[in-house]
PDB file of N, CA and C in Angstrom:
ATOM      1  N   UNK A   1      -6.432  -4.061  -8.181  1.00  0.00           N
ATOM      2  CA  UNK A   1      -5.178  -3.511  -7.747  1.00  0.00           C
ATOM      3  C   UNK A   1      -4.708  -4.284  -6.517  1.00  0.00           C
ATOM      4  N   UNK A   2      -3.128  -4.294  -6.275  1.00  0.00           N
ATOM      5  CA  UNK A   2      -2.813  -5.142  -5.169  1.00  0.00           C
ATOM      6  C   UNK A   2      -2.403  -4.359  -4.090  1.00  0.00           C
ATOM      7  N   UNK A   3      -2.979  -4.522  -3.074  1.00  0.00           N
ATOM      8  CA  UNK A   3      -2.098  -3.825  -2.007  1.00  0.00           C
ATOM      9  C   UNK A   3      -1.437  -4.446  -1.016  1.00  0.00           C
ATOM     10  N   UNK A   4      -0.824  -4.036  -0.182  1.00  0.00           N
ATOM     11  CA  UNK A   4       0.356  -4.382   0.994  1.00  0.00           C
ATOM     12  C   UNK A   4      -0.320  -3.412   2.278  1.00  0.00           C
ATOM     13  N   UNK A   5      -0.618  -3.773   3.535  1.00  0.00           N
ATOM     14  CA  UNK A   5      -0.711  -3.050   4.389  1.00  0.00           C
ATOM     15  C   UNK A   5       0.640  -3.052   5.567  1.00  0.00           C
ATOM     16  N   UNK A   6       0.849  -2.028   5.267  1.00  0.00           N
ATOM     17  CA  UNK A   6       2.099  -1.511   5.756  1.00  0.00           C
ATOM     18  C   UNK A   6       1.859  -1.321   7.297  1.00  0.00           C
ATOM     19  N   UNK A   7       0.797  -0.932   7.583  1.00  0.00           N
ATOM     20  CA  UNK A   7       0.163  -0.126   9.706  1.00  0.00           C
ATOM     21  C   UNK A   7      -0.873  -0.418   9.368  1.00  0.00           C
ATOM     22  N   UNK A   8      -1.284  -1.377  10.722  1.00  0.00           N
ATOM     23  CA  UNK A   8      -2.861  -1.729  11.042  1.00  0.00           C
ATOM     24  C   UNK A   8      -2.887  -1.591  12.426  1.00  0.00           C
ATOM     25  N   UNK A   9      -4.128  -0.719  12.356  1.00  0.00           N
ATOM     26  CA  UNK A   9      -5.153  -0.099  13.548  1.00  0.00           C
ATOM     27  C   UNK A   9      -6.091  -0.698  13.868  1.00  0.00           C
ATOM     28  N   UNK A  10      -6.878  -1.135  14.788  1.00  0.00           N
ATOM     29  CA  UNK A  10      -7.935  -1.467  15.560  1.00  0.00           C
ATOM     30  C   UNK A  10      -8.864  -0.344  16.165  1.00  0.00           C
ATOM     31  N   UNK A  11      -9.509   0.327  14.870  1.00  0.00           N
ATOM     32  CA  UNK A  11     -10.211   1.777  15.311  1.00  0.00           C
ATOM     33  C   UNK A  11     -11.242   1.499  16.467  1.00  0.00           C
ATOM     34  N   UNK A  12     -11.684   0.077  16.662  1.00  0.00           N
ATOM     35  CA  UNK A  12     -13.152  -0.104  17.263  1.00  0.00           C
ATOM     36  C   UNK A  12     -12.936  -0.555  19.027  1.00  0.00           C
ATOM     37  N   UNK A  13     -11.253  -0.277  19.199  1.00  0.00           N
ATOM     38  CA  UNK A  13     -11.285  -0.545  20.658  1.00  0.00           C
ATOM     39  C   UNK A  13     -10.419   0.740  21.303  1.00  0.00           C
ATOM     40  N   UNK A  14     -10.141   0.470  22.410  1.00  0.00           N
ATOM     41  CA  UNK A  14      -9.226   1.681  23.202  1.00  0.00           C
ATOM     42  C   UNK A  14      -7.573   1.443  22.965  1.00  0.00           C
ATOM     43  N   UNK A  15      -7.102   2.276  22.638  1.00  0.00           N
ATOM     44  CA  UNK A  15      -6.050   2.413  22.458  1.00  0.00           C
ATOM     45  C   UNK A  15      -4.836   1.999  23.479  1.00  0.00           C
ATOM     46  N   UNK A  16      -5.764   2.434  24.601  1.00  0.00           N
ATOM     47  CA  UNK A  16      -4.372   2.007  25.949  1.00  0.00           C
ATOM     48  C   UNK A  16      -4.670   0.550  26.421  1.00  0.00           C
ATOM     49  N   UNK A  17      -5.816   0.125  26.291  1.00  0.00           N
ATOM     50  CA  UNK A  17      -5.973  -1.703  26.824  1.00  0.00           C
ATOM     51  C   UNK A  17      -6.938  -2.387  25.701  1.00  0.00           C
ATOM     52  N   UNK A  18      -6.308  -2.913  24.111  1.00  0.00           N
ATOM     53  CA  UNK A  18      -7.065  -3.481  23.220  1.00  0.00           C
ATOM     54  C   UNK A  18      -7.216  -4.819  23.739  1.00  0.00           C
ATOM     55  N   UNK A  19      -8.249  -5.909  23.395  1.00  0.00           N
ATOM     56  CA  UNK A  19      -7.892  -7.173  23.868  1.00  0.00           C
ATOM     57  C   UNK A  19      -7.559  -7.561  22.575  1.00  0.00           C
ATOM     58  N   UNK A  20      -6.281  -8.496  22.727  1.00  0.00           N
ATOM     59  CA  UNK A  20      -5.472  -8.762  21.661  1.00  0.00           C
ATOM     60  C   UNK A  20      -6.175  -9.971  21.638  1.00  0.00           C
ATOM     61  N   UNK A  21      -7.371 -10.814  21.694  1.00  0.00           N
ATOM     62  CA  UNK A  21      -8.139 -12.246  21.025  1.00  0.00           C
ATOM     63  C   UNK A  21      -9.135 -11.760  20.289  1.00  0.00           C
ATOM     64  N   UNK A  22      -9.880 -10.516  20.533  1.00  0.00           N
ATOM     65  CA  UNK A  22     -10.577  -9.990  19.697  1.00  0.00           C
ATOM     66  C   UNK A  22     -10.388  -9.851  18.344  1.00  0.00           C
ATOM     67  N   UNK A  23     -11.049 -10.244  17.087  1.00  0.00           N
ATOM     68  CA  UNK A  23     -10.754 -10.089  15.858  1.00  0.00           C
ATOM     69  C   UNK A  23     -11.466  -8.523  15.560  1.00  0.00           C
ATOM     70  N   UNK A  24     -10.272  -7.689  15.174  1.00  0.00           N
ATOM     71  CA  UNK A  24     -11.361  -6.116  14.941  1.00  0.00           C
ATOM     72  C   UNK A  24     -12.242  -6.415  14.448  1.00  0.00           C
ATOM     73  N   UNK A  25     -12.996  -5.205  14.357  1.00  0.00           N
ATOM     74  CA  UNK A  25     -14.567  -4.719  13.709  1.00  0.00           C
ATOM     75  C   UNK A  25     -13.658  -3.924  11.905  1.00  0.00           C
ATOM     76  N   UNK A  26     -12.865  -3.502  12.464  1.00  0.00           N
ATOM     77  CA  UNK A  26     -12.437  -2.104  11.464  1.00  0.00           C
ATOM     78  C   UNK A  26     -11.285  -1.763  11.666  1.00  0.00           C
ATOM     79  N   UNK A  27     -10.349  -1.548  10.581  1.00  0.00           N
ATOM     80  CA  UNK A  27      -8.850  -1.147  10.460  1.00  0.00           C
ATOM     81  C   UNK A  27      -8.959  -0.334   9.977  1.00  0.00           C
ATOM     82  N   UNK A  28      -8.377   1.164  10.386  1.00  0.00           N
ATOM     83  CA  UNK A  28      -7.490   2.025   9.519  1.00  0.00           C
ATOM     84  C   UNK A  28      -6.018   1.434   9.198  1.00  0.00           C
ATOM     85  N   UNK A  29      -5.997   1.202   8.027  1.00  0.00           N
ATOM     86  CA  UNK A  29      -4.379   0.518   7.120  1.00  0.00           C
ATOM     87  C   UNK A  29      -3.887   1.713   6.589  1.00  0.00           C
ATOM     88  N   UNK A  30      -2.270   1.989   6.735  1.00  0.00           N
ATOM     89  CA  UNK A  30      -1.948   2.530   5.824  1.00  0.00           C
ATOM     90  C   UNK A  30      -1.378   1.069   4.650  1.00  0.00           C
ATOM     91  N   UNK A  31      -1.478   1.350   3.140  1.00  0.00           N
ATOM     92  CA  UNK A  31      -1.306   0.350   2.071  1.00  0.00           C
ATOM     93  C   UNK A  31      -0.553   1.192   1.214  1.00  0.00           C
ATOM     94  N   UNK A  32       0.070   0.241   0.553  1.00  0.00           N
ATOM     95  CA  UNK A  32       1.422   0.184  -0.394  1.00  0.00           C
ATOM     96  C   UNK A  32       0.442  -0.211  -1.541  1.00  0.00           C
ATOM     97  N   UNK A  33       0.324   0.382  -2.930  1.00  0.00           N
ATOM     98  CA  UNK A  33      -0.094   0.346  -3.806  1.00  0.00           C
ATOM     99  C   UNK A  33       1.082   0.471  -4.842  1.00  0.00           C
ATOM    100  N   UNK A  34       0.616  -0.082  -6.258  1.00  0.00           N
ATOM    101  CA  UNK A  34       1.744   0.817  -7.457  1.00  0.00           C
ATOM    102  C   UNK A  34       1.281   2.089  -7.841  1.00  0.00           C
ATOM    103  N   UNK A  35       0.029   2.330  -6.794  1.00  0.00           N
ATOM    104  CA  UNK A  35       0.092   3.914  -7.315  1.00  0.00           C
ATOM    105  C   UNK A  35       0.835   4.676  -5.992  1.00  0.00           C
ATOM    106  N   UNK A  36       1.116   3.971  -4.743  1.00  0.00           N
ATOM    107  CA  UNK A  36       1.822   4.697  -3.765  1.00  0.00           C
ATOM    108  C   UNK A  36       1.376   4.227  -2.530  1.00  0.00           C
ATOM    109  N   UNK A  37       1.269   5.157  -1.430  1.00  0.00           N
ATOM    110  CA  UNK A  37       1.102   4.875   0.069  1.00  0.00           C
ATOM    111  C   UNK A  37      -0.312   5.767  -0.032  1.00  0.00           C
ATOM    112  N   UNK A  38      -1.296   4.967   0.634  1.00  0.00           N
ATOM    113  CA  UNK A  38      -2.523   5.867   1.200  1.00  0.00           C
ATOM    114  C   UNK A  38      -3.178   4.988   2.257  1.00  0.00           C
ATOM    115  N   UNK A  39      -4.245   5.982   2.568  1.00  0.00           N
ATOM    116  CA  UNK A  39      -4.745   5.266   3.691  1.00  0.00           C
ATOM    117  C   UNK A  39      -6.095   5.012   3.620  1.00  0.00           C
ATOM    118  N   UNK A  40      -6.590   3.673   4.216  1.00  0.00           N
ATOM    119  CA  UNK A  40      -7.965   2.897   3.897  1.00  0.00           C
ATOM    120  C   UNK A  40      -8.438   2.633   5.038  1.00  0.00           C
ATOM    121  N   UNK A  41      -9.675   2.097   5.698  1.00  0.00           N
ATOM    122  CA  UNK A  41     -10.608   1.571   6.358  1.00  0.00           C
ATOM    123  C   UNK A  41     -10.908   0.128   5.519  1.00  0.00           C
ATOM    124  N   UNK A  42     -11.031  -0.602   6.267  1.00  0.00           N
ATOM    125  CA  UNK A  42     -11.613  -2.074   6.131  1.00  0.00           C
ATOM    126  C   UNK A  42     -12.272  -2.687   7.211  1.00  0.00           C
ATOM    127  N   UNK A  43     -13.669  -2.947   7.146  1.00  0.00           N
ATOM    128  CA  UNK A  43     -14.702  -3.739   7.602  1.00  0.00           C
ATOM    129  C   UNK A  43     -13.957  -5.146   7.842  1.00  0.00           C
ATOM    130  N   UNK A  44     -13.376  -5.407   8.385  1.00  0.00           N
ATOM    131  CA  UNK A  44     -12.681  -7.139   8.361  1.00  0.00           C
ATOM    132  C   UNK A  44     -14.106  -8.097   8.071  1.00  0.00           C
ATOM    133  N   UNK A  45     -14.861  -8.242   8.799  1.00  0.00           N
ATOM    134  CA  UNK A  45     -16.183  -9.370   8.619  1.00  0.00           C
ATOM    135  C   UNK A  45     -15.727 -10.397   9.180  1.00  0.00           C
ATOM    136  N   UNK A  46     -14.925 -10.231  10.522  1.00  0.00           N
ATOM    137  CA  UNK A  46     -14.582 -11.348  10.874  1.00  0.00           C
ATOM    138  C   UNK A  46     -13.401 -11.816  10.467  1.00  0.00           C
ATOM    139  N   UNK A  47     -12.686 -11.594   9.484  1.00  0.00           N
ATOM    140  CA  UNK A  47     -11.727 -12.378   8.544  1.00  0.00           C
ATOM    141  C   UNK A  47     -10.270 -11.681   9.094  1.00  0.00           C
ATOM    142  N   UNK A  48      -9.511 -12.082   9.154  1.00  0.00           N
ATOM    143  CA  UNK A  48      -7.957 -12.126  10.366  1.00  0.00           C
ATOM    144  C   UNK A  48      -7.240 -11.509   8.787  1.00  0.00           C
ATOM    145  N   UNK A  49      -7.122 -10.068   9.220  1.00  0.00           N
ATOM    146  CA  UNK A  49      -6.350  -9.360   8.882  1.00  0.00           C
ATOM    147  C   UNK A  49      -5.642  -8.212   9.024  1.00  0.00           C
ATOM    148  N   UNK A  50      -4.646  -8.065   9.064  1.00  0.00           N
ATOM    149  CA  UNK A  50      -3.176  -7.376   9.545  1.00  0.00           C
ATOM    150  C   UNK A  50      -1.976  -6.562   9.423  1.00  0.00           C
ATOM    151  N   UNK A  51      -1.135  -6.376   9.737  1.00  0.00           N
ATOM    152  CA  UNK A  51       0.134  -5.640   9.443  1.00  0.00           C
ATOM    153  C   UNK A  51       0.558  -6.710   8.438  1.00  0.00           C
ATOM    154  N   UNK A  52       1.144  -6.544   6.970  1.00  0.00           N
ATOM    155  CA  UNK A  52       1.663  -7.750   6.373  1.00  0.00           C
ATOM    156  C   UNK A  52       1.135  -8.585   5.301  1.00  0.00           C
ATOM    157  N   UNK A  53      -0.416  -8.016   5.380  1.00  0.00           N
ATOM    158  CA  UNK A  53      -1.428  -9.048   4.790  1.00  0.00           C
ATOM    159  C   UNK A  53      -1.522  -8.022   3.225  1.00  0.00           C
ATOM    160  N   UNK A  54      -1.411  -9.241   2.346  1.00  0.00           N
ATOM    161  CA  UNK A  54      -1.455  -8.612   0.534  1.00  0.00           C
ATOM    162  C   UNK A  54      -2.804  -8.833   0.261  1.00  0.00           C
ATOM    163  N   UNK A  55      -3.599  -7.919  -0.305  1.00  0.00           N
ATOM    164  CA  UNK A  55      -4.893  -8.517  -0.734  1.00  0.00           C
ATOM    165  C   UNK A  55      -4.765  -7.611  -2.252  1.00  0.00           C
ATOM    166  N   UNK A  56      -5.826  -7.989  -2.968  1.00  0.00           N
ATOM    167  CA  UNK A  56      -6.573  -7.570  -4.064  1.00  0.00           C
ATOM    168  C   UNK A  56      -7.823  -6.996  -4.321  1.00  0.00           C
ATOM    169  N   UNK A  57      -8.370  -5.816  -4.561  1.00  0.00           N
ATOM    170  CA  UNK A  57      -9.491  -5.330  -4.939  1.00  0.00           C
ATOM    171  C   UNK A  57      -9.715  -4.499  -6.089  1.00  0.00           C
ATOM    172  N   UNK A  58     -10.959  -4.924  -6.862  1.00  0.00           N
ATOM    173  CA  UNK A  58     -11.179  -3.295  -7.815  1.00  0.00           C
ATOM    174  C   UNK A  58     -12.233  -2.207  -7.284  1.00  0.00           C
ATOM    175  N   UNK A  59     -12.030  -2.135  -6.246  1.00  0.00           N
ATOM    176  CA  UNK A  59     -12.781  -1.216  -5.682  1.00  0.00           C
ATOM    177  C   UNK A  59     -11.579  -0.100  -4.760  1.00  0.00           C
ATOM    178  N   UNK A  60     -12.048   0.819  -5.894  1.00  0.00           N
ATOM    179  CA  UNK A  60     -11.376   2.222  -5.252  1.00  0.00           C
ATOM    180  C   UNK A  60     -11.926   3.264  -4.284  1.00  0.00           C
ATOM    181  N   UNK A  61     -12.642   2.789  -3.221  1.00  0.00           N
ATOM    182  CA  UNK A  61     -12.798   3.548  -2.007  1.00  0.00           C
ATOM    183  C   UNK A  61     -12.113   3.765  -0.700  1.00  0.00           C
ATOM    184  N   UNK A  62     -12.296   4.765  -0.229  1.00  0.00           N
ATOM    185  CA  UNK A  62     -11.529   4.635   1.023  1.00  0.00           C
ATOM    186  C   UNK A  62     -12.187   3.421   2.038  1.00  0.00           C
ATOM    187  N   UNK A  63     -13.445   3.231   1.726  1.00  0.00           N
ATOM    188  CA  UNK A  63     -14.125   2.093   2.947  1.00  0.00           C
ATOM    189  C   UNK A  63     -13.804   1.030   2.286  1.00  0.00           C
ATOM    190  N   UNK A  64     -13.575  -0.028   2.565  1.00  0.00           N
ATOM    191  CA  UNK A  64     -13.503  -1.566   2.018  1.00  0.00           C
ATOM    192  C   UNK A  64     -14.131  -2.708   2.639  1.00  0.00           C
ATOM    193  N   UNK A  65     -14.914  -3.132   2.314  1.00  0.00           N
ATOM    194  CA  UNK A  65     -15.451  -4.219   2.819  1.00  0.00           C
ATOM    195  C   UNK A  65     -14.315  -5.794   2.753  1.00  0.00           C
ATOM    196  N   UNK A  66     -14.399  -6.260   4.274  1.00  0.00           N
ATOM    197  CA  UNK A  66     -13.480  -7.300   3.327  1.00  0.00           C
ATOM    198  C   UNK A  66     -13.735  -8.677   2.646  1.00  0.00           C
ATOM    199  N   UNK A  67     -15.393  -8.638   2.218  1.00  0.00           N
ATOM    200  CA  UNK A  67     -15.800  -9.175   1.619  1.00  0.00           C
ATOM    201  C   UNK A  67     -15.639  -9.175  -0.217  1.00  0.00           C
ATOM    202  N   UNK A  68     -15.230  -7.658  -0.192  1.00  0.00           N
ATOM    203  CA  UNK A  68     -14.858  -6.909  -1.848  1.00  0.00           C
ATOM    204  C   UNK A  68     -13.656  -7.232  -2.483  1.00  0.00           C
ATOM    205  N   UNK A  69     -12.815  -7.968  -1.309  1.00  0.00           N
ATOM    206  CA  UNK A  69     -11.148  -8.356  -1.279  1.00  0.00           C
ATOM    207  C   UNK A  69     -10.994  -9.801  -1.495  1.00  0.00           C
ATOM    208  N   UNK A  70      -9.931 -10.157  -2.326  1.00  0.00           N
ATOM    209  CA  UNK A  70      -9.364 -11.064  -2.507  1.00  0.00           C
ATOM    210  C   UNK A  70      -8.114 -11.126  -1.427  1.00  0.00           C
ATOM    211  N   UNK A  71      -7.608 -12.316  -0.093  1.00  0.00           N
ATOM    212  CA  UNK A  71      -6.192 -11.721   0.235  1.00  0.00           C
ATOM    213  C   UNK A  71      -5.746 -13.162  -0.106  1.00  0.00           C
ATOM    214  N   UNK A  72      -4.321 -12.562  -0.563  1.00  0.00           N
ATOM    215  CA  UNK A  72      -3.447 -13.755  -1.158  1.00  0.00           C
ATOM    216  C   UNK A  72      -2.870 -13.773   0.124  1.00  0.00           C
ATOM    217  N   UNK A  73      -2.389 -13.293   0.739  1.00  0.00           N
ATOM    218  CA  UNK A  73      -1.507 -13.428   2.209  1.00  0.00           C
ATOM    219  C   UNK A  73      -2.064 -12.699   3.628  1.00  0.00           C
ATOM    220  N   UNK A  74      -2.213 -13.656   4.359  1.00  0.00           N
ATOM    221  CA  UNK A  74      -3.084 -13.284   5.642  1.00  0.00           C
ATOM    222  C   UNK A  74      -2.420 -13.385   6.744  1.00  0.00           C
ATOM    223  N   UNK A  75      -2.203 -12.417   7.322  1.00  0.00           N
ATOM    224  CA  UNK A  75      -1.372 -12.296   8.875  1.00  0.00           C
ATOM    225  C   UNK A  75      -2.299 -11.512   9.814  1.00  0.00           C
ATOM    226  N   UNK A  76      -2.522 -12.274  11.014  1.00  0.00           N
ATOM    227  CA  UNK A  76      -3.281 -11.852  11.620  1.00  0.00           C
ATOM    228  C   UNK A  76      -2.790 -10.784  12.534  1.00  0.00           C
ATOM    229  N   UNK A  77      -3.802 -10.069  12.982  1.00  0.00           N
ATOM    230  CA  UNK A  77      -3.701  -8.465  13.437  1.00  0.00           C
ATOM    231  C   UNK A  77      -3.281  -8.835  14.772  1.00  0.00           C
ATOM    232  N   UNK A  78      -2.700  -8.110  15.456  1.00  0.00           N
ATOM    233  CA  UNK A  78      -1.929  -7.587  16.558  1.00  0.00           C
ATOM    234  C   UNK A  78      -1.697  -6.050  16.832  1.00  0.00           C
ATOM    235  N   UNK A  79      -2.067  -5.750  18.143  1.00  0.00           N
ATOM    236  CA  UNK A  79      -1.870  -4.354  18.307  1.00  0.00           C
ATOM    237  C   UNK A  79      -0.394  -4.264  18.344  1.00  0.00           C
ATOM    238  N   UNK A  80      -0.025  -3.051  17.529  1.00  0.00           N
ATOM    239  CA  UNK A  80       1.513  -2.683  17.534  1.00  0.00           C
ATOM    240  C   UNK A  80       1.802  -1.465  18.337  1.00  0.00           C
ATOM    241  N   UNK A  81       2.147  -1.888  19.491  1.00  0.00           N
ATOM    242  CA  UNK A  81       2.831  -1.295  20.797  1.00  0.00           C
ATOM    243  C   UNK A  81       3.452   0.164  20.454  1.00  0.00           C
ATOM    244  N   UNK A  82       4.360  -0.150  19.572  1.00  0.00           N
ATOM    245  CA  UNK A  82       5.021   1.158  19.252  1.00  0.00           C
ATOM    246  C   UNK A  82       4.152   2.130  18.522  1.00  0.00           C
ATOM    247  N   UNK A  83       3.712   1.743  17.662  1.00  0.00           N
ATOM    248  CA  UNK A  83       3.038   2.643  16.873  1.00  0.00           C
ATOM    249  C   UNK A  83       1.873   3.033  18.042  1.00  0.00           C
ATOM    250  N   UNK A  84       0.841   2.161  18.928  1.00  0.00           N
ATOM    251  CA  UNK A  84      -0.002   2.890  19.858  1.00  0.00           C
ATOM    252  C   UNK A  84       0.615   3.727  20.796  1.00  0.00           C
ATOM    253  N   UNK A  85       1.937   3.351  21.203  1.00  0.00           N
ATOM    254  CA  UNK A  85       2.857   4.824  22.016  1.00  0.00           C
ATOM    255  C   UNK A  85       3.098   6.294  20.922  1.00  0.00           C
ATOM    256  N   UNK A  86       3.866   5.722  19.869  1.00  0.00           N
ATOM    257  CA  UNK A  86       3.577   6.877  19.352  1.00  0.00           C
ATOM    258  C   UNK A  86       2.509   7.746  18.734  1.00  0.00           C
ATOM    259  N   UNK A  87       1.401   7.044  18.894  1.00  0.00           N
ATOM    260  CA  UNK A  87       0.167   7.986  18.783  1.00  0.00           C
ATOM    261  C   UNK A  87      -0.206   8.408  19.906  1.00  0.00           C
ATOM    262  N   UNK A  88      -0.094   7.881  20.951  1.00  0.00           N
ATOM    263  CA  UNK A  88      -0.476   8.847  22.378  1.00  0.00           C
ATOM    264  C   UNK A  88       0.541   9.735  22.783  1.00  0.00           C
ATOM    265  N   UNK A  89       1.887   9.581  22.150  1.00  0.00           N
ATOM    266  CA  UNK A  89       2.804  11.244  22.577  1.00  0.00           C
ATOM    267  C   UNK A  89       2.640  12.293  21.555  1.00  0.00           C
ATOM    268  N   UNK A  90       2.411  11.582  20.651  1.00  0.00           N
ATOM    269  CA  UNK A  90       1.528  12.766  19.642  1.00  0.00           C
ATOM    270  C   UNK A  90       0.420  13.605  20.117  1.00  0.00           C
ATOM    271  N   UNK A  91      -0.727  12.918  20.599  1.00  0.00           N
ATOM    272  CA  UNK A  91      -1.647  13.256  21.132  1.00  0.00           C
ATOM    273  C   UNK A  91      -1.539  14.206  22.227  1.00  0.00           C
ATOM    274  N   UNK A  92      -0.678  13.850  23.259  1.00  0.00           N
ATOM    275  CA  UNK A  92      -0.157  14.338  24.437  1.00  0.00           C
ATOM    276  C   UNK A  92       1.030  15.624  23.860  1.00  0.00           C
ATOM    277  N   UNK A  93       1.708  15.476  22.946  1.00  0.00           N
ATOM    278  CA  UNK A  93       2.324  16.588  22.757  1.00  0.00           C
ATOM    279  C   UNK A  93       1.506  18.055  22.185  1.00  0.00           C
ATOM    280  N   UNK A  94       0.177  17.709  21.167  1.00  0.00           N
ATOM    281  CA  UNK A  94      -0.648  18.678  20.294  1.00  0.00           C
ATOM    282  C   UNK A  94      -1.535  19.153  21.644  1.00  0.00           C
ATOM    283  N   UNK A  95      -1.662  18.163  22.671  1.00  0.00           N
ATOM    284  CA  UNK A  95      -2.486  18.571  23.784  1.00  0.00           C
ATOM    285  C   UNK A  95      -1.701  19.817  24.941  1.00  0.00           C
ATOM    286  N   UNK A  96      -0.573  19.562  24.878  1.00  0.00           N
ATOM    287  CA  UNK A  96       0.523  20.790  25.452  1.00  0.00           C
ATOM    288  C   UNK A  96       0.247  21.954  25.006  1.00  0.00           C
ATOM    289  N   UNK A  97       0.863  21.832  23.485  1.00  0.00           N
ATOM    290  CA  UNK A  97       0.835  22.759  22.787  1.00  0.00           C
ATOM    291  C   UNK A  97      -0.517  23.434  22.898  1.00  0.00           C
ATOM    292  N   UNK A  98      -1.389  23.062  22.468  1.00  0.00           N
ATOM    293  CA  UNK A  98      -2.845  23.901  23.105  1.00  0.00           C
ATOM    294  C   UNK A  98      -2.859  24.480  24.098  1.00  0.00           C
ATOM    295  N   UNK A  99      -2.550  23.930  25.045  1.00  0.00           N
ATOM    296  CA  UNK A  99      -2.668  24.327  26.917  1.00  0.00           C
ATOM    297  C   UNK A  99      -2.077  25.686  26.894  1.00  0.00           C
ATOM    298  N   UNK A 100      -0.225  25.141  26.157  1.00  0.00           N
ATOM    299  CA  UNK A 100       0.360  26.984  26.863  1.00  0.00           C
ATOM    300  C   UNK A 100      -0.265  28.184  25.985  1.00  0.00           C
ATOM    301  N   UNK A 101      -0.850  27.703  24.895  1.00  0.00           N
ATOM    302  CA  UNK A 101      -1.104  28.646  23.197  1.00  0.00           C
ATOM    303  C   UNK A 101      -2.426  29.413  24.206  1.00  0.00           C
ATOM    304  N   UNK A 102      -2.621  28.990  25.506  1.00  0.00           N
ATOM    305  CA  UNK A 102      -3.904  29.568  25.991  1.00  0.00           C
ATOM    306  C   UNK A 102      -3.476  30.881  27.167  1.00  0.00           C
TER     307      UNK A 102
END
């Protein structure tokens, strides 16, 4: 099956200061499939991959090795600014909401 990763994460560093020369350990992707949008983990192994990047696998797990992958198109990873802001006002907003719910 082919997928498209639509959002790539860098689960294996800090969110507020990633070092952007580091090649991750591990992506949470959300991916574009022809069966739809879901979301995966990938082991990179070293191998420079990203927001953008098409690969191929027949392996239907949520973990992926990216040794199990074929990628026809490789764009290397970059932390995406916006998307790490909007996960920390998320965070910071569900964290409110708790506080006054007390």
């Amino acid at each position: 099956m082919k997928y498209f990763i639509i959002e790539a994460l860098d689960i294996t560093q800090p969110l507020l200061a990633p070092d952007e020369k580091k090649t991750p350990q591990v992506l949470k992707v959300v991916v574009q499939s022809e069966e739809g949008v879901e979301v995966k983990y990938i082991e990179t192994e070293g191998k420079e991959i990203g927001k953008g990047t098409v690969f191929n696998t027949n392996v239907r797990n949520k973990i992926l090795n990216a040794s199990e992958t074929q990628i026809e198109n490789r764009v290397r990873y970059r932390p995406d600014r916006t998307l790490i802001h909007t996960l920390l006002t998320q965070i910071r907003m569900k964290q409110n909401e708790n506080n006054q719910e007390r």
